[in-house]
C-alpha atoms as a PDB file:
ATOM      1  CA  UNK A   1      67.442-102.725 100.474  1.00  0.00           C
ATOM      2  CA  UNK A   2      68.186 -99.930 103.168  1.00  0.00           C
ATOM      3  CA  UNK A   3      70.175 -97.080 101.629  1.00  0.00           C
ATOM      4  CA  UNK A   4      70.168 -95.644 105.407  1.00  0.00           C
ATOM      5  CA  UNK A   5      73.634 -94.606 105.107  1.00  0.00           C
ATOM      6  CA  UNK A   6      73.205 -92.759 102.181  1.00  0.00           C
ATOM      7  CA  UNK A   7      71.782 -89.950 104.807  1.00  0.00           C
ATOM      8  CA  UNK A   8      75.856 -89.991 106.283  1.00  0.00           C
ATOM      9  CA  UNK A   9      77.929 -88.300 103.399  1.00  0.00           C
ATOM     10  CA  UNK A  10      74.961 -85.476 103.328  1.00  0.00           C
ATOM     11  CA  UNK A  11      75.128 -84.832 106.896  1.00  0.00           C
ATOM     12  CA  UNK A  12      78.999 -84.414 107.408  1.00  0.00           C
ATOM     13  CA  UNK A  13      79.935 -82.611 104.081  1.00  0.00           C
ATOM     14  CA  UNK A  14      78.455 -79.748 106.060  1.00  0.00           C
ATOM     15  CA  UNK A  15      79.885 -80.405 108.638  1.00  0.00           C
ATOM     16  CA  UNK A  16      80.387 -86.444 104.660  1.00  0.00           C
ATOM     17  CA  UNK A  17      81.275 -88.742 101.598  1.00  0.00           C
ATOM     18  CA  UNK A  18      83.573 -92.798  97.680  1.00  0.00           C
ATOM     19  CA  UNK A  19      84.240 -96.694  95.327  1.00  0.00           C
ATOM     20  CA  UNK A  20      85.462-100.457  96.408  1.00  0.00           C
ATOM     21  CA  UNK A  21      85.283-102.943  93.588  1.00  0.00           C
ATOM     22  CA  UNK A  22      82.850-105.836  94.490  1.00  0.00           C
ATOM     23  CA  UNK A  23      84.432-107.571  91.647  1.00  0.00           C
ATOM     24  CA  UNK A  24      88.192-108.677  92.431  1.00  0.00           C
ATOM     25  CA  UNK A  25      89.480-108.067  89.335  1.00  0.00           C
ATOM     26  CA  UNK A  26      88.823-104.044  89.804  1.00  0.00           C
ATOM     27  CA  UNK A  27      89.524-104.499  93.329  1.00  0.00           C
ATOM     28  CA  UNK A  28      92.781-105.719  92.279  1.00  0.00           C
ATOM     29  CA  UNK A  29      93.669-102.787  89.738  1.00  0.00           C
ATOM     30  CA  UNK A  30      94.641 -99.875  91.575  1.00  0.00           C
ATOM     31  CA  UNK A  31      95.894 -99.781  95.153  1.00  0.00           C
ATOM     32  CA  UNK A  32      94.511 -96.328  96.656  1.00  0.00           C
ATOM     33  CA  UNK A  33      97.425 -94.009  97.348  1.00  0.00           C
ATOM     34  CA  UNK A  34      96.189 -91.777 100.292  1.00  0.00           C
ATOM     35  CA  UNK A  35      98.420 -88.561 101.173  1.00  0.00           C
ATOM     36  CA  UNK A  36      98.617 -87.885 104.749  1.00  0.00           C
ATOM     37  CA  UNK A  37      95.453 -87.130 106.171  1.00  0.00           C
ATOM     38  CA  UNK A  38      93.242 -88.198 103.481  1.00  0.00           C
ATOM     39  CA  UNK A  39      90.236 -89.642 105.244  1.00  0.00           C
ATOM     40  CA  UNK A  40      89.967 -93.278 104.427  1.00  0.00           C
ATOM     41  CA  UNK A  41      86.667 -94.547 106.817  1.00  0.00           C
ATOM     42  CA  UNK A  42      83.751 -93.482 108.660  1.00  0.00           C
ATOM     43  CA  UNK A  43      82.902 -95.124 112.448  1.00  0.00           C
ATOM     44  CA  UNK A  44      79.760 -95.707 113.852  1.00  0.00           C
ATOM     45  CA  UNK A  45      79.981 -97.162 117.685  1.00  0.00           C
ATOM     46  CA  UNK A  46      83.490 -98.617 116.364  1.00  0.00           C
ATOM     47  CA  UNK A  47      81.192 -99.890 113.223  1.00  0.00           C
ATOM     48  CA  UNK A  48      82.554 -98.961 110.055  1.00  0.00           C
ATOM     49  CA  UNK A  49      79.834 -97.864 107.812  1.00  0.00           C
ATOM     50  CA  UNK A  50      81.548 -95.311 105.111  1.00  0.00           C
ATOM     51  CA  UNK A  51      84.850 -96.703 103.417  1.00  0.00           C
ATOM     52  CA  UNK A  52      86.600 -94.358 100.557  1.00  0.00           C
ATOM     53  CA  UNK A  53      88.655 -95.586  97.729  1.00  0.00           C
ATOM     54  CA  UNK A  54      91.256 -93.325  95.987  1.00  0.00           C
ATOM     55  CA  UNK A  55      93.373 -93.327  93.462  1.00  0.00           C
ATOM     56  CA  UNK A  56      95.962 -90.889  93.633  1.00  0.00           C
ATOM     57  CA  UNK A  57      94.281 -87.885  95.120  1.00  0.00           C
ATOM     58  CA  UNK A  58      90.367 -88.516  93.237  1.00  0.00           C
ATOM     59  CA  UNK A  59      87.985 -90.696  94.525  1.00  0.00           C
ATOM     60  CA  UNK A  60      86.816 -93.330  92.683  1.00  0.00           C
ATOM     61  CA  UNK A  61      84.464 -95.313  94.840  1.00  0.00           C
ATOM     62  CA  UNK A  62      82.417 -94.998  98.381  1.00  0.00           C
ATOM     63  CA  UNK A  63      81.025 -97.961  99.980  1.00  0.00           C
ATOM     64  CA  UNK A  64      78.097 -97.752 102.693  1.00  0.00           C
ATOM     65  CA  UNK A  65      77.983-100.376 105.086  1.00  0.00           C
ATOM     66  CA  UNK A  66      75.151-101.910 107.858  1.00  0.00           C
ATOM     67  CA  UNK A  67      76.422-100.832 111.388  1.00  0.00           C
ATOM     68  CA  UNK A  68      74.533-103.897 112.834  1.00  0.00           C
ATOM     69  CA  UNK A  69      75.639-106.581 110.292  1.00  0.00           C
ATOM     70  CA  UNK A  70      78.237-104.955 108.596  1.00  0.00           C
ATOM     71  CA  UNK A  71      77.413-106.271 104.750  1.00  0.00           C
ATOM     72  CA  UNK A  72      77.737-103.775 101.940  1.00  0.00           C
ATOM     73  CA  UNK A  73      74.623-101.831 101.666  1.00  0.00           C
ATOM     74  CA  UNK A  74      75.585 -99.377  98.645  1.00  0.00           C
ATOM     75  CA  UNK A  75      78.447 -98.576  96.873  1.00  0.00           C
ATOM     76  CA  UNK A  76      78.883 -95.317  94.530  1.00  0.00           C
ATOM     77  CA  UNK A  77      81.249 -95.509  91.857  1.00  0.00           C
ATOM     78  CA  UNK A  78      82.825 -92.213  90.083  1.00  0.00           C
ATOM     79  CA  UNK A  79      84.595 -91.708  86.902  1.00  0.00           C
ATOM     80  CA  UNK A  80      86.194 -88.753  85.484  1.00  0.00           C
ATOM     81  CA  UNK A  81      87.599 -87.652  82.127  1.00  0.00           C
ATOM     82  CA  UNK A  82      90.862 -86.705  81.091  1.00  0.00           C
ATOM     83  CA  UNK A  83      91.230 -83.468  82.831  1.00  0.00           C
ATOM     84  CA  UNK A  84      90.298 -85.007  86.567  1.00  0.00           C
ATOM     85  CA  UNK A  85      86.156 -83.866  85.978  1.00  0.00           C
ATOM     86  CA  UNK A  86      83.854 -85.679  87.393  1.00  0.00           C
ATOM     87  CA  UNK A  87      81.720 -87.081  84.623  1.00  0.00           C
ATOM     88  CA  UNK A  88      79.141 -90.126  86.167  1.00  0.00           C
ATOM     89  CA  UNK A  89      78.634 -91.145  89.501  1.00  0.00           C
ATOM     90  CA  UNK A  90      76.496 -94.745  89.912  1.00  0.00           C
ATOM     91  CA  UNK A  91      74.976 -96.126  92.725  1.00  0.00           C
ATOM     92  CA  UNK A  92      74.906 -99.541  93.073  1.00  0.00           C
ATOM     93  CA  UNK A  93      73.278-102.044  95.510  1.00  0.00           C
ATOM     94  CA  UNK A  94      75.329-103.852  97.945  1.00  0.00           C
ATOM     95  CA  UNK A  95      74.138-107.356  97.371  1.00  0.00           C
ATOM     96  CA  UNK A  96      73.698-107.973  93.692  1.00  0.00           C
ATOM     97  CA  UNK A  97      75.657-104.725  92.466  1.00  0.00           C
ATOM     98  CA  UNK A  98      72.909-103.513  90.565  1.00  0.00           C
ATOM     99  CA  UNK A  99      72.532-100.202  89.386  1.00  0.00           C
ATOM    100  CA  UNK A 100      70.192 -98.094  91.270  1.00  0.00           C
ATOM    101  CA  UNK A 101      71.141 -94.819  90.106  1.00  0.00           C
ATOM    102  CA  UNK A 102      73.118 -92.933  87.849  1.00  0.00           C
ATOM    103  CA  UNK A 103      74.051 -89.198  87.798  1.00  0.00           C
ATOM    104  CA  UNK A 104      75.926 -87.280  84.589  1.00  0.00           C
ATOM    105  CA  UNK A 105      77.594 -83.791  84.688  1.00  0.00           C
ATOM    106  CA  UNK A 106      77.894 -81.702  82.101  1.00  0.00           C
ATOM    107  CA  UNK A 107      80.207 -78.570  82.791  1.00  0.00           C
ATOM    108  CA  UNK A 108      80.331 -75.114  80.551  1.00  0.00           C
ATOM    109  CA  UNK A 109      83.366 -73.607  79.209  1.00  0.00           C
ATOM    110  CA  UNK A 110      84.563 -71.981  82.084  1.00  0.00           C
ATOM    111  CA  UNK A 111      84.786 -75.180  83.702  1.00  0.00           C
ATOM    112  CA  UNK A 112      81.950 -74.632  86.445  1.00  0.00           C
ATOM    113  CA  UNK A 113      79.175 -77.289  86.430  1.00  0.00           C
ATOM    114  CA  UNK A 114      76.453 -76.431  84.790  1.00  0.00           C
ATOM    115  CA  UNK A 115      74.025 -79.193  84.612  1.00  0.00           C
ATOM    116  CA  UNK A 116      73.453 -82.735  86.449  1.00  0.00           C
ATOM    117  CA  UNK A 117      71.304 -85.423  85.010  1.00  0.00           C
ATOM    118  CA  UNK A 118      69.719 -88.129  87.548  1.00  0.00           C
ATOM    119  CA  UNK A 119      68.314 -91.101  86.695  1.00  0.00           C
ATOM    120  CA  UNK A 120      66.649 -94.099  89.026  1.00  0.00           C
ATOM    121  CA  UNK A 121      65.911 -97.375  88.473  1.00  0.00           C
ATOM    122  CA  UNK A 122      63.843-100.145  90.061  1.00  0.00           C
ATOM    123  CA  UNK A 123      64.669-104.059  88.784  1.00  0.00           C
ATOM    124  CA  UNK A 124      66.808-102.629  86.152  1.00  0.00           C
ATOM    125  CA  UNK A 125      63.810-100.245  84.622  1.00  0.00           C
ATOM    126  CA  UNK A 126      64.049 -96.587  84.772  1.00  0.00           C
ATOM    127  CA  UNK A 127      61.666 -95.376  87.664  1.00  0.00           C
ATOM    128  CA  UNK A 128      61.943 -91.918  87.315  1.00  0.00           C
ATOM    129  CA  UNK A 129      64.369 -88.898  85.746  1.00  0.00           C
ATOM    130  CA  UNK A 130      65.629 -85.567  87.179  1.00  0.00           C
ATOM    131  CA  UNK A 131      67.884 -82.823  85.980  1.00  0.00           C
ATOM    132  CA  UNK A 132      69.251 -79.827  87.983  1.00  0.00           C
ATOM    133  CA  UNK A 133      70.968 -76.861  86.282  1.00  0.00           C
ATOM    134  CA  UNK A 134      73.460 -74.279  88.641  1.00  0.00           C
ATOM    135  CA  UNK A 135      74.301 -70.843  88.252  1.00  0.00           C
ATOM    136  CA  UNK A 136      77.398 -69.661  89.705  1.00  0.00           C
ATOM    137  CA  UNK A 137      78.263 -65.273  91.241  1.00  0.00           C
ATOM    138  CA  UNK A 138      81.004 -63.738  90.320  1.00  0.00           C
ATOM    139  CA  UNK A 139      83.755 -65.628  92.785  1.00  0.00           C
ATOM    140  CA  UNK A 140      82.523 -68.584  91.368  1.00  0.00           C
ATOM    141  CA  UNK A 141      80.733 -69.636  94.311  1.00  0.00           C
ATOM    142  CA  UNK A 142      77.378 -71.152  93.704  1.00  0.00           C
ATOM    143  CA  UNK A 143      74.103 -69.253  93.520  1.00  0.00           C
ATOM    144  CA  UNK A 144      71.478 -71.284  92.871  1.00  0.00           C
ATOM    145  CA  UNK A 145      70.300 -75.014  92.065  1.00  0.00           C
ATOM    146  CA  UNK A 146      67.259 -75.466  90.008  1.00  0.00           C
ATOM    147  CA  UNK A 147      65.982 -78.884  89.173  1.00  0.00           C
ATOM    148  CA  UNK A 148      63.172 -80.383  87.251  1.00  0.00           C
ATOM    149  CA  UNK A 149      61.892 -83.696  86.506  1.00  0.00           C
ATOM    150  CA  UNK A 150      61.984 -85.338  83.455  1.00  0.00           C
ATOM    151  CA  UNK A 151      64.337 -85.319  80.799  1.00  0.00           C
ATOM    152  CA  UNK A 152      65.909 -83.222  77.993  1.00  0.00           C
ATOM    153  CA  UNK A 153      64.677 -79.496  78.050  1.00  0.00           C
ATOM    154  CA  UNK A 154      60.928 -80.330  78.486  1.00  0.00           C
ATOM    155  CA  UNK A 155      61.366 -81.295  82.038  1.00  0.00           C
ATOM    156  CA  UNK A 156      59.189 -79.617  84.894  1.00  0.00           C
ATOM    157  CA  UNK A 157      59.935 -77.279  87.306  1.00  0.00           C
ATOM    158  CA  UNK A 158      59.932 -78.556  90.588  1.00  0.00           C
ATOM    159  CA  UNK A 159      61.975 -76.702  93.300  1.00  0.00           C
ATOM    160  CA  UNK A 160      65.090 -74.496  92.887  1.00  0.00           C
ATOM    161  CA  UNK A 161      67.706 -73.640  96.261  1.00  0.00           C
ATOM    162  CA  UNK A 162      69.222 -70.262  96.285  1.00  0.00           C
ATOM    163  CA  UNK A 163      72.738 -69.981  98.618  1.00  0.00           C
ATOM    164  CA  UNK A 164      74.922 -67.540 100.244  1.00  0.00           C
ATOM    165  CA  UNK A 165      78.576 -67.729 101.258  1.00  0.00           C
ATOM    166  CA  UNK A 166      81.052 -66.305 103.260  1.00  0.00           C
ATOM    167  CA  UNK A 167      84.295 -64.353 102.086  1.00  0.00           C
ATOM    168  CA  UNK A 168      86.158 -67.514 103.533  1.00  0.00           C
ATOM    169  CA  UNK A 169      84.057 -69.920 100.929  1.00  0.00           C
ATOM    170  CA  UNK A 170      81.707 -71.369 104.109  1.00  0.00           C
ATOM    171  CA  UNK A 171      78.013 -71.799 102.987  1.00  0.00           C
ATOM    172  CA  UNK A 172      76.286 -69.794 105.674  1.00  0.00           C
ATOM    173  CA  UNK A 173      72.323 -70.057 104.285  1.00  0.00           C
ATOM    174  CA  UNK A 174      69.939 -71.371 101.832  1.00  0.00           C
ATOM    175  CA  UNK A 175      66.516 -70.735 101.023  1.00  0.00           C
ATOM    176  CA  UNK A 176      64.447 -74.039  99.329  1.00  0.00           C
ATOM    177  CA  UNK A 177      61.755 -72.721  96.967  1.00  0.00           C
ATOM    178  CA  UNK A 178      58.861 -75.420  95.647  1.00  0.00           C
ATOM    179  CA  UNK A 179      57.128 -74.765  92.461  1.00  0.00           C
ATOM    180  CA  UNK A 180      53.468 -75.431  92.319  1.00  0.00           C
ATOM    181  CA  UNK A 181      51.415 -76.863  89.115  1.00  0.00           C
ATOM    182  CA  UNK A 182      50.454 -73.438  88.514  1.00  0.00           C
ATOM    183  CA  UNK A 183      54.848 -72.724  87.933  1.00  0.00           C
ATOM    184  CA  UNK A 184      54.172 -70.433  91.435  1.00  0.00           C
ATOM    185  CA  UNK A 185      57.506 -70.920  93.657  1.00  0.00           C
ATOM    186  CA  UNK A 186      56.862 -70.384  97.631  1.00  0.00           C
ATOM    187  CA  UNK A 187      59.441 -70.676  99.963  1.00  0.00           C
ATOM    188  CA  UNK A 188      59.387 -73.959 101.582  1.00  0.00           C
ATOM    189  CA  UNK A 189      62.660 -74.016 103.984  1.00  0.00           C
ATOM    190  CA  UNK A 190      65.582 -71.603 105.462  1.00  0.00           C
ATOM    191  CA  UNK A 191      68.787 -73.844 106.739  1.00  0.00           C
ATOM    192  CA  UNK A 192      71.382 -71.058 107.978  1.00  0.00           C
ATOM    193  CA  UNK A 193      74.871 -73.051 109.112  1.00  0.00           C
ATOM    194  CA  UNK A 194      77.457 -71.797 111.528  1.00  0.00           C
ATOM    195  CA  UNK A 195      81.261 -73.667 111.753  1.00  0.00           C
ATOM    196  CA  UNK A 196      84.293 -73.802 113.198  1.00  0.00           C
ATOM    197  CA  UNK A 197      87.711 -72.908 111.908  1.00  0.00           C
ATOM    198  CA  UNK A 198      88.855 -76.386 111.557  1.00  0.00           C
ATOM    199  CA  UNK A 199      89.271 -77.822 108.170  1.00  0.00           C
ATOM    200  CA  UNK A 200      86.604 -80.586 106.652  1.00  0.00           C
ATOM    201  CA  UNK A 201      88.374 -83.543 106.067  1.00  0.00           C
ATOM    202  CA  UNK A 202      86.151 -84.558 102.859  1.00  0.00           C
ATOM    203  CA  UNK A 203      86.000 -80.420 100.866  1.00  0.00           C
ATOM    204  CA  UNK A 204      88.543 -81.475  99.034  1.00  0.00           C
ATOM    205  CA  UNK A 205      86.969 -83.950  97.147  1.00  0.00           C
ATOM    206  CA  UNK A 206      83.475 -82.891  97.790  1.00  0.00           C
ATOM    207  CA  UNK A 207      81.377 -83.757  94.675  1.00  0.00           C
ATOM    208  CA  UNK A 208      80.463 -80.272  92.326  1.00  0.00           C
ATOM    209  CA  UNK A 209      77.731 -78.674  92.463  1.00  0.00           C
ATOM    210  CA  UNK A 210      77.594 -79.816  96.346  1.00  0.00           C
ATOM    211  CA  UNK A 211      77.526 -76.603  99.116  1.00  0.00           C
ATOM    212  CA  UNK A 212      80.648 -78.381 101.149  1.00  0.00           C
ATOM    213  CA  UNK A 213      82.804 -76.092 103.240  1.00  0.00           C
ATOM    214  CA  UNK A 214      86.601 -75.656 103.927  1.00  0.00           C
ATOM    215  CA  UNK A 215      85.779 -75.686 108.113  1.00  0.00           C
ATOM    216  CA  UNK A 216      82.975 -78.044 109.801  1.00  0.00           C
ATOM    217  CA  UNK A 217      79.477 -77.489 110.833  1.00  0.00           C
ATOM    218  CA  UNK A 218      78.791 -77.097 114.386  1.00  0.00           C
ATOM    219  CA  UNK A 219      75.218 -75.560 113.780  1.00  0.00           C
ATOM    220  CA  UNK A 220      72.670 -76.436 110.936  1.00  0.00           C
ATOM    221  CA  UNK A 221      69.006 -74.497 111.764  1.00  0.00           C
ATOM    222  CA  UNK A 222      65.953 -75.025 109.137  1.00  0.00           C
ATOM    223  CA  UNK A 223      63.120 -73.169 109.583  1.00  0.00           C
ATOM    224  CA  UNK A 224      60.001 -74.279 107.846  1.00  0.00           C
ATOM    225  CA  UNK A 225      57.627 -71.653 107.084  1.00  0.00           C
ATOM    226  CA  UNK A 226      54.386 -73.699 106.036  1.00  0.00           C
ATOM    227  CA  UNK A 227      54.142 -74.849 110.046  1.00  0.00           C
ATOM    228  CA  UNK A 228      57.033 -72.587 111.289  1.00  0.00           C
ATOM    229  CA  UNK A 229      58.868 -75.162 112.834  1.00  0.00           C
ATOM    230  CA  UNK A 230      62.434 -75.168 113.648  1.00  0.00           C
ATOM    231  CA  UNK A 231      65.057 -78.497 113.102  1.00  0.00           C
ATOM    232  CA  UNK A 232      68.306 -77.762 114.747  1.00  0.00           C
ATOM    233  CA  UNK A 233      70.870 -80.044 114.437  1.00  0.00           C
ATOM    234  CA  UNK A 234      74.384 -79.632 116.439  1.00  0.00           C
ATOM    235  CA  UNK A 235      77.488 -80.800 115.662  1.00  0.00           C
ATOM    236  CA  UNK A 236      80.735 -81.409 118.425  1.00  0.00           C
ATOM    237  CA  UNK A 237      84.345 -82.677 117.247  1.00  0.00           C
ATOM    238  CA  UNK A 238      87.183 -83.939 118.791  1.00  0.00           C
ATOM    239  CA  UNK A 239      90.543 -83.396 117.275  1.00  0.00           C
ATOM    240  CA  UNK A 240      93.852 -84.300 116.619  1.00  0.00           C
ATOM    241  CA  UNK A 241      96.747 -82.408 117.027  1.00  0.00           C
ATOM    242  CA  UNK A 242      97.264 -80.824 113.403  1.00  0.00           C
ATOM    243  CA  UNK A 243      93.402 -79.989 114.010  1.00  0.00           C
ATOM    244  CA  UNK A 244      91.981 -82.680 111.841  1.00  0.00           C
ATOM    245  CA  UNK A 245      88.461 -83.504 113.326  1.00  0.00           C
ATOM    246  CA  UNK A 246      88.536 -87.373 114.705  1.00  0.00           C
ATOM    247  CA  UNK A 247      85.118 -87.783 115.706  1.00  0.00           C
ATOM    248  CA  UNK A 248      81.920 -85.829 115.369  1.00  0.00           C
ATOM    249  CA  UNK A 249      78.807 -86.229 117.460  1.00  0.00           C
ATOM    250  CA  UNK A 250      75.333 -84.973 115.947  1.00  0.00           C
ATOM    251  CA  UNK A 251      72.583 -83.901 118.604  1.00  0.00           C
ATOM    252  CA  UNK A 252      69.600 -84.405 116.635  1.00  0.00           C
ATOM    253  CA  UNK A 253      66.326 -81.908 116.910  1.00  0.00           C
ATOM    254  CA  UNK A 254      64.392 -85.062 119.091  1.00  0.00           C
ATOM    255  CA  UNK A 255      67.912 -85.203 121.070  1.00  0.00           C
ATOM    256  CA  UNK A 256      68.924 -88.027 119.893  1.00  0.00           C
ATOM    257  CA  UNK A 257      72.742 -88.246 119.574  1.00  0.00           C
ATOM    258  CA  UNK A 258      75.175 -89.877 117.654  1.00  0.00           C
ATOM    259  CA  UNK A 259      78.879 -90.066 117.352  1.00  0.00           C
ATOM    260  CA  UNK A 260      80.988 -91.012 113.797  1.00  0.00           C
ATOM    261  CA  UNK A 261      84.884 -91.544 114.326  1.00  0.00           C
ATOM    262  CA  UNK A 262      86.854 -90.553 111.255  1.00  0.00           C
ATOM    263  CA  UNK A 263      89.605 -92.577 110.727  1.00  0.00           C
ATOM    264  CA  UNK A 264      92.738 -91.313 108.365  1.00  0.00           C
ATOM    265  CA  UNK A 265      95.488 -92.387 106.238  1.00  0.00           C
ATOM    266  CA  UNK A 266      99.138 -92.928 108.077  1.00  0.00           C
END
């Protein structure tokens, strides 16, 4: 099972990310009504590879497809409760639909998220748990993402991510920490971001506690500080006339480039 198009959504949010039934009976329930605009698909080298499903203005599913064969590799499913939240987000394999991860939110009572709860399976068995838990400045604007594996409030340590944003609500930096056995955090990675002043087709229904901008990416620098290494990733758009991006090509730190076309609702 490849999940290598899992790697898409992360890498356009700054800068991608939905639920098709694989049964017919819920592919038959509700036809997505898109607004104008709404991204619907993702193209690679005229291969379709991300697909979004809506209803009304939420997603509800996001399929991943093989560019080379074009069979369903993944699909994530997301369900919300009465007030729009986002409650549980599945992943499920292509193939044989099974379940191959779920995620639960749990939100405080000023609304902001304030803790996710992973789990991951392997043949239907749990294979491992995480949890993360977010705290939020003033603006609301995230601060900082700590998570810990395990389950319940006995879980362990294991990294946290501290961020900083702009007046205009664009992530601009964030520092990865990694906790040691000894509960010692070091500071494993810097990733500063730079963008345009186009809007990002998917903010709008990015996922919570996920750093997604209003504008696009066109510069995402980590720094490493164990070897001191730097990964630079650029990112080039074409766009339409209402200055929606239509395709985005990613120069990757080894040079290697790719383009993804981003196709919209009429």
């Amino acid at each position: 099972m490849k999940l290598k198009n899992r790697i898409l959504p992360a890498m356009l949010f700054f800068g991608v990310v939905a639920l098709s039934s694989c049964e017919k009976s819920e592919q038959e329930n509700v036809m997505p009504e898109f607004k104008q605009g709404t991204i619907s698909q993702v193209l690679a080298d005229s291969s379709k590879v991300t697909a979004y499903n809506f209803a009304g203005q939420s997603v509800t599913q996001v399929n991943h497809y093989d560019k080379e064969s074009g069979k369903l590799e993944s699909f994530e499913k997301y369900e919300r409760d009465a007030k729009g939240k986002l409650t549980k987000v599945s992943t499920h394999a292509g193939d044989n639909q099974a379940v191959l991860s779920v995620q639960m939110y749990a939100y405080s009572d000023k609304g902001n998220l304030e803790r996710t709860t992973s789990t991951y399976y392997n043949n239907s068995n749990v294979e491992y748990s995480t949890y993360a838990t977010y705290s939020y400045k003033e603006d609301q604007t995230l601060e900082k993402k700590s998570v810990f594996e395990g389950t319940g409030d006995k879980g362990k340590a294991k990294s946290y991510t501290t961020y900083e944003v702009l007046p205009n609500g664009n992530y601009t930096q964030e520092k990865q920490f990694v906790i040691d056995d000894k509960g010692t955090a070091k500071l494993f990675s810097t990733t500063t971001y730079s963008y345009d002043s186009n809007r990002n087709p998917f903010f709008e229904f990015a996922e919570p506690g996920t750093t997604s901008s209003p504008n696009n990416v066109i510069v995402a620098s980590t720094t490493v500080h164990g070897t001191n290494k730097t990964y630079k990733y650029s990112y080039s758009y074409k766009y339409d006339d209402a200055g929606n991006p239509v395709s985005q090509t990613i120069v990757k730190p080894n040079g290697q480039r790719e383009t993804y076309t981003y196709v919209y609702s009429k």
